[in-house]
C-alpha atoms as a PDB file:
ATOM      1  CA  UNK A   1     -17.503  -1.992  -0.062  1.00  0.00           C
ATOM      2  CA  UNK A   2     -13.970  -0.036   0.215  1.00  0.00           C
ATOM      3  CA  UNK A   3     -12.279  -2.836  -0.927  1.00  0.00           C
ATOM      4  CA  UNK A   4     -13.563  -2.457  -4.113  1.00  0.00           C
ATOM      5  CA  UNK A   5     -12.648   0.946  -4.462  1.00  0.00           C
ATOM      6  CA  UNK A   6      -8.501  -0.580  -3.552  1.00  0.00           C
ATOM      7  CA  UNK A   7      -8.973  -2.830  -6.884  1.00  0.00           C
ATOM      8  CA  UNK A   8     -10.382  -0.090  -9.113  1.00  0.00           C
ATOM      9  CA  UNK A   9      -7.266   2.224  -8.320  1.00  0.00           C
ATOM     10  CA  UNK A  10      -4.995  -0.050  -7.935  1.00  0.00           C
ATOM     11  CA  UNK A  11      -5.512  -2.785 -10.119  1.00  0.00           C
ATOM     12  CA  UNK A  12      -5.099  -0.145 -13.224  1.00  0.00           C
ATOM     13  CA  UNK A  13      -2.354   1.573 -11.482  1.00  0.00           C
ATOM     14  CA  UNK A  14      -0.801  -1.520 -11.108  1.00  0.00           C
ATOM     15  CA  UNK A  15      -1.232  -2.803 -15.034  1.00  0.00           C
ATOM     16  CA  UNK A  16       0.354   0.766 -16.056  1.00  0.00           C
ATOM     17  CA  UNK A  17       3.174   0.352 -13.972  1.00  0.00           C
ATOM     18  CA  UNK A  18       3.583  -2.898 -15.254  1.00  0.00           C
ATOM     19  CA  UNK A  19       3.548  -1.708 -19.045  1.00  0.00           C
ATOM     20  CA  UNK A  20       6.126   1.017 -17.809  1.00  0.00           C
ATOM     21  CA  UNK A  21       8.585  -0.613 -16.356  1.00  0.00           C
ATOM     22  CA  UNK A  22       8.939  -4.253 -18.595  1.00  0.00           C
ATOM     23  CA  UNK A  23       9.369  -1.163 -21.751  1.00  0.00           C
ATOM     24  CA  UNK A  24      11.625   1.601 -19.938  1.00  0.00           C
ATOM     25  CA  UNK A  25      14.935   0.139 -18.362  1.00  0.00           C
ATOM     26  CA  UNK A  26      15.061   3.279 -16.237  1.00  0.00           C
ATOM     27  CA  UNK A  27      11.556   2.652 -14.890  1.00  0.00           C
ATOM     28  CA  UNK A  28      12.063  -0.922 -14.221  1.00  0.00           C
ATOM     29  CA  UNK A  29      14.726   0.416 -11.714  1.00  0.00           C
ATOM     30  CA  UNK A  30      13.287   2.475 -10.225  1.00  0.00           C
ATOM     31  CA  UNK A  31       9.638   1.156  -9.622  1.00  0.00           C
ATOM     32  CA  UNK A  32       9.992  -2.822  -9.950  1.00  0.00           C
ATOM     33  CA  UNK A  33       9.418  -3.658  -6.364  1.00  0.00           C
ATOM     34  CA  UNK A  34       6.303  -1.099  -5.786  1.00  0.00           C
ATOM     35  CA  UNK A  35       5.274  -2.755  -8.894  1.00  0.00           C
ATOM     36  CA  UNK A  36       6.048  -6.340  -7.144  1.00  0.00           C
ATOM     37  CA  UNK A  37       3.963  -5.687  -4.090  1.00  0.00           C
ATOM     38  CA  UNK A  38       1.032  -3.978  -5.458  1.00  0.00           C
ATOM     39  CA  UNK A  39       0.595  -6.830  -7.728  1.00  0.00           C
ATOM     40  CA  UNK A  40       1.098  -8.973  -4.632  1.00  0.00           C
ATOM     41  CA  UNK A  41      -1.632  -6.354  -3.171  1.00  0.00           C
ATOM     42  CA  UNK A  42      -4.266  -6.551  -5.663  1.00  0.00           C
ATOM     43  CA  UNK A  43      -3.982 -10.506  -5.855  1.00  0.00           C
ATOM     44  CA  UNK A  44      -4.597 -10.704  -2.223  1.00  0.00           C
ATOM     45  CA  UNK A  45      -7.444  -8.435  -1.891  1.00  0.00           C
ATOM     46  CA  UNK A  46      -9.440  -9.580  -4.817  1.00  0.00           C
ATOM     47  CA  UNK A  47     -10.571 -12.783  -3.046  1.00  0.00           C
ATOM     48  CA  UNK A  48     -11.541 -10.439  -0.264  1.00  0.00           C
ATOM     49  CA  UNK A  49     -13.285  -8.301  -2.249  1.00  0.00           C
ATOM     50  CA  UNK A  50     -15.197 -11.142  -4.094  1.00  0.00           C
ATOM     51  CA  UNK A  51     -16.165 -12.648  -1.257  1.00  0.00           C
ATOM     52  CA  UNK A  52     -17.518  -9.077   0.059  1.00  0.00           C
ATOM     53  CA  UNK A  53     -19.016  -8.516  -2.976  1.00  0.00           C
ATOM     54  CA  UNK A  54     -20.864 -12.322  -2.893  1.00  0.00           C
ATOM     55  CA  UNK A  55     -22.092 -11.597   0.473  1.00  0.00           C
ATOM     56  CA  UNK A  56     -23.491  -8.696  -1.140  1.00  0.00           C
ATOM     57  CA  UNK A  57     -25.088 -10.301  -3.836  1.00  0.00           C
ATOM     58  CA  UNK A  58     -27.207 -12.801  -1.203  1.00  0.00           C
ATOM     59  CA  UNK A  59     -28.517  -9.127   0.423  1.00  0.00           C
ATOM     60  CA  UNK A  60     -29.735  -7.839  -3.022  1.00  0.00           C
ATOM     61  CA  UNK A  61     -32.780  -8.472  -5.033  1.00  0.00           C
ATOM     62  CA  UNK A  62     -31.664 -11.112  -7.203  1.00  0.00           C
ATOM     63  CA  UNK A  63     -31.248  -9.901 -11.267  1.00  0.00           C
ATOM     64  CA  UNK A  64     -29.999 -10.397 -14.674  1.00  0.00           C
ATOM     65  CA  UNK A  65     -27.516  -7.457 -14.012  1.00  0.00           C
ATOM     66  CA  UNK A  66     -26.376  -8.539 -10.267  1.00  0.00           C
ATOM     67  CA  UNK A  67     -25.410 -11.990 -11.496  1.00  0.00           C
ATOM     68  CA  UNK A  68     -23.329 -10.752 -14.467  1.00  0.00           C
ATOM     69  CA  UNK A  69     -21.781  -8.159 -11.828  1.00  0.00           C
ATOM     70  CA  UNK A  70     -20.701 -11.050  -9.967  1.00  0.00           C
ATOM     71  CA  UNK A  71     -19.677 -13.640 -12.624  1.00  0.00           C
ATOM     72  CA  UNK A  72     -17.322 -10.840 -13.684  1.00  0.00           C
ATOM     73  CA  UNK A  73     -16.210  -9.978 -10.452  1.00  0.00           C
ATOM     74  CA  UNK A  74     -15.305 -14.014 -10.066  1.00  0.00           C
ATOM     75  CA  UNK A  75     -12.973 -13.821 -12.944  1.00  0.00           C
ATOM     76  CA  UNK A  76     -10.491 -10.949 -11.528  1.00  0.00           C
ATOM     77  CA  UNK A  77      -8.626 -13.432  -9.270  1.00  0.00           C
ATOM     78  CA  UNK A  78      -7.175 -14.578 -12.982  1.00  0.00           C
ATOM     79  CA  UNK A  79      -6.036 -11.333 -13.884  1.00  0.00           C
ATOM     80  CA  UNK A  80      -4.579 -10.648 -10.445  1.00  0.00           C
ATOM     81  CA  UNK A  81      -2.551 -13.248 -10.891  1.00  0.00           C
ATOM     82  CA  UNK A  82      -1.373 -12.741 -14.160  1.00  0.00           C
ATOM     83  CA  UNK A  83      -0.353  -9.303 -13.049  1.00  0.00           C
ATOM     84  CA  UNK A  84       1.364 -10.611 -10.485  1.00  0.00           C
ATOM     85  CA  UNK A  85       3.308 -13.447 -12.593  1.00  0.00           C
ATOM     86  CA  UNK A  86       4.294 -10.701 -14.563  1.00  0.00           C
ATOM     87  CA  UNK A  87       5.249  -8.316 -12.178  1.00  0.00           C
ATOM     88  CA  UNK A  88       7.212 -11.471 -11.148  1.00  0.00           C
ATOM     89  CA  UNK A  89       8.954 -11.955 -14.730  1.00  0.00           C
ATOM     90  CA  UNK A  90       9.771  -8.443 -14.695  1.00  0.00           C
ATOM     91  CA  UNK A  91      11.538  -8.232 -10.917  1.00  0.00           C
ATOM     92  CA  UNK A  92      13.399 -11.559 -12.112  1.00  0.00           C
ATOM     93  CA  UNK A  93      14.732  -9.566 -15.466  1.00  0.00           C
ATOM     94  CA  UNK A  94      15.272  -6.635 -13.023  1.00  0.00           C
ATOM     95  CA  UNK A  95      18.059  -9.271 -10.885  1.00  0.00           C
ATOM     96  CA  UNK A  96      19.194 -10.593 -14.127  1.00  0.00           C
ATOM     97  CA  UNK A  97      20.171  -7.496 -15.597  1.00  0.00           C
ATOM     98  CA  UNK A  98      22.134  -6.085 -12.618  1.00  0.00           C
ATOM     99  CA  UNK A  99      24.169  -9.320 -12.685  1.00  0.00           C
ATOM    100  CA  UNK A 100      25.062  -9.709 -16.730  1.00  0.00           C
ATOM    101  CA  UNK A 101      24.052  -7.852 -20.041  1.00  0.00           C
ATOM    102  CA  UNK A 102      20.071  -7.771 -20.340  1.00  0.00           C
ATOM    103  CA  UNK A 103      18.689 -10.271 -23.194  1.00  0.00           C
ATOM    104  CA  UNK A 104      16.952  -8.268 -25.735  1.00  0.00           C
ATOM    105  CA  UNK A 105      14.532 -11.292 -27.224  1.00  0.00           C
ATOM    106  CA  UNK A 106      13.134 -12.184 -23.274  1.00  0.00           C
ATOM    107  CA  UNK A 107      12.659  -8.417 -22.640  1.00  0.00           C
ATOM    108  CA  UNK A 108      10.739  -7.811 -25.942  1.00  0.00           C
ATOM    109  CA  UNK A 109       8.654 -11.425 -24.932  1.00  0.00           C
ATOM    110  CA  UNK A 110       8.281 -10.048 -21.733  1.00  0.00           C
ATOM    111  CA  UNK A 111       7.090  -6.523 -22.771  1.00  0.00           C
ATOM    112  CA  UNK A 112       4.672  -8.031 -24.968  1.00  0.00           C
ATOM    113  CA  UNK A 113       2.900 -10.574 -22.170  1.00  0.00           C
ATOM    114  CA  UNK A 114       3.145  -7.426 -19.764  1.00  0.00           C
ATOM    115  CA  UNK A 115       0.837  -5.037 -22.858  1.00  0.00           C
ATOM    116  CA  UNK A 116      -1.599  -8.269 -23.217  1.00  0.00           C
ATOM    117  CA  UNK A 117      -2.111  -8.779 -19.465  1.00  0.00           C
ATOM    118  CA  UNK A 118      -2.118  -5.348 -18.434  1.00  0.00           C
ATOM    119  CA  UNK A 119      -4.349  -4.019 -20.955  1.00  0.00           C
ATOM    120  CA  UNK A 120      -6.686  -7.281 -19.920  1.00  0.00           C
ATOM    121  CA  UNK A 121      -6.350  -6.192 -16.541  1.00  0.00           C
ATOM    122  CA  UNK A 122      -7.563  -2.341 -16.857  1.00  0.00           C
ATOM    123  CA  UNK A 123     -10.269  -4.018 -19.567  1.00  0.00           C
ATOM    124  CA  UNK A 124     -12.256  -6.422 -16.984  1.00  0.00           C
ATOM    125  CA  UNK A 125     -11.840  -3.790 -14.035  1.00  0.00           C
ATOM    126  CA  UNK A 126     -14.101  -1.645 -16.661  1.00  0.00           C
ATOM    127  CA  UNK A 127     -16.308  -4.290 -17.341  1.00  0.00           C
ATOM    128  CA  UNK A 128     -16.953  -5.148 -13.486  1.00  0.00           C
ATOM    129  CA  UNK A 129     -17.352  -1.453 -12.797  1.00  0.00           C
ATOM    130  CA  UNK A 130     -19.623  -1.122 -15.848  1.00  0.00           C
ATOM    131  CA  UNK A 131     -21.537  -4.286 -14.758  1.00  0.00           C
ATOM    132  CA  UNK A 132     -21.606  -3.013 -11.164  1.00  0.00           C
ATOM    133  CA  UNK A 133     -23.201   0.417 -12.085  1.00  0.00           C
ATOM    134  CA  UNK A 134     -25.824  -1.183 -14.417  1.00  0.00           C
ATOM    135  CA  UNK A 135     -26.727  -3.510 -11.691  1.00  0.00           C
ATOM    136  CA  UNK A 136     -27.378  -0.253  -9.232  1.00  0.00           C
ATOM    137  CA  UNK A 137     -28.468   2.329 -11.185  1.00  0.00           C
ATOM    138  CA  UNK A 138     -30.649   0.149 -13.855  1.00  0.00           C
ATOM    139  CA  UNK A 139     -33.463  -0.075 -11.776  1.00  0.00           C
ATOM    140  CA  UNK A 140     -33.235   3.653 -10.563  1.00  0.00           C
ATOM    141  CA  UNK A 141     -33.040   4.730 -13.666  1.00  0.00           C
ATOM    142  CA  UNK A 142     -36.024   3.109 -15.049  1.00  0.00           C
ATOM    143  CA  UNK A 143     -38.190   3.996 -12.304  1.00  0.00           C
ATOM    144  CA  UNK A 144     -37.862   7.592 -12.027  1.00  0.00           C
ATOM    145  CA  UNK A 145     -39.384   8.158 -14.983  1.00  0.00           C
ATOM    146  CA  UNK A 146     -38.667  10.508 -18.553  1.00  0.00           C
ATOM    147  CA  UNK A 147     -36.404  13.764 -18.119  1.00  0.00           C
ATOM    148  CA  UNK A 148     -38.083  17.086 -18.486  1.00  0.00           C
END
């Protein structure tokens, strides 16, 4: 399950990036195409990873918490990819301003999809993880019994 550990780093990492450079001008410079190919990154591996994480699931005892784990964990491919449209948006504003004067209204539109998606983003990878560690550690925790 290292693959999941690549989308809980870099799937955040990715969505503050993204925040960063579609507000700062001197960011965007500087970091649009890491930005580019991590989203690129992240949208490739979560199929991986949600196929891992499915095969998983059919080696598990089947409960309430495993199946929410993995409905959740179905839904990231979305948010990959509107990370990565994004991240797309922002490397074509990056081109546009190095040929002509940048256009204040698309990079305010733009900023604002980039805080929406991004903040989406970092939101379900917390809700997966949060899912995740209920379904392990629910049944553990039950079963050992009352603290001291």
């Amino acid at each position: 399950m290292l693959l999941v550990h690549f989308i809980v780093v870099l799937a955040p990492l990715t969505a503050i990036l993204v925040i960063v450079c579609s507000v700062w001008p001197a960011a965007r410079r500087r970091f649009v195409w890491l930005t580019l190919v991590l989203a690129a990154v992240i949208t490739g591996l979560t199929p991986l990873t949600t196929d891992a994480g499915e095969w998983l699931e059919k080696h598990v005892a089947r409960s309430v918490a495993v199946h929410t784990h993995a409905e959740l964990g179905d839904t990231m491919i979305y948010f990959s990819a509107a990370l990565l449209v994004v991240a797309v948006a922002i490397a074509a504003v990056h081109l546009r301003e190095r040929q002509k004067d940048p256009s204040r209204p698309l990079t305010l539109i733009l900023a604002g999809v980039a805080l929406v998606v991004a903040v989406g983003t970092i939101v379900q990878v917390y809700r997966i993880g949060e899912s995740g560690s209920r379904a392990v550690w629910s049944d553990v925790i039950t079963t050992t019994g009352s603290a001291p």
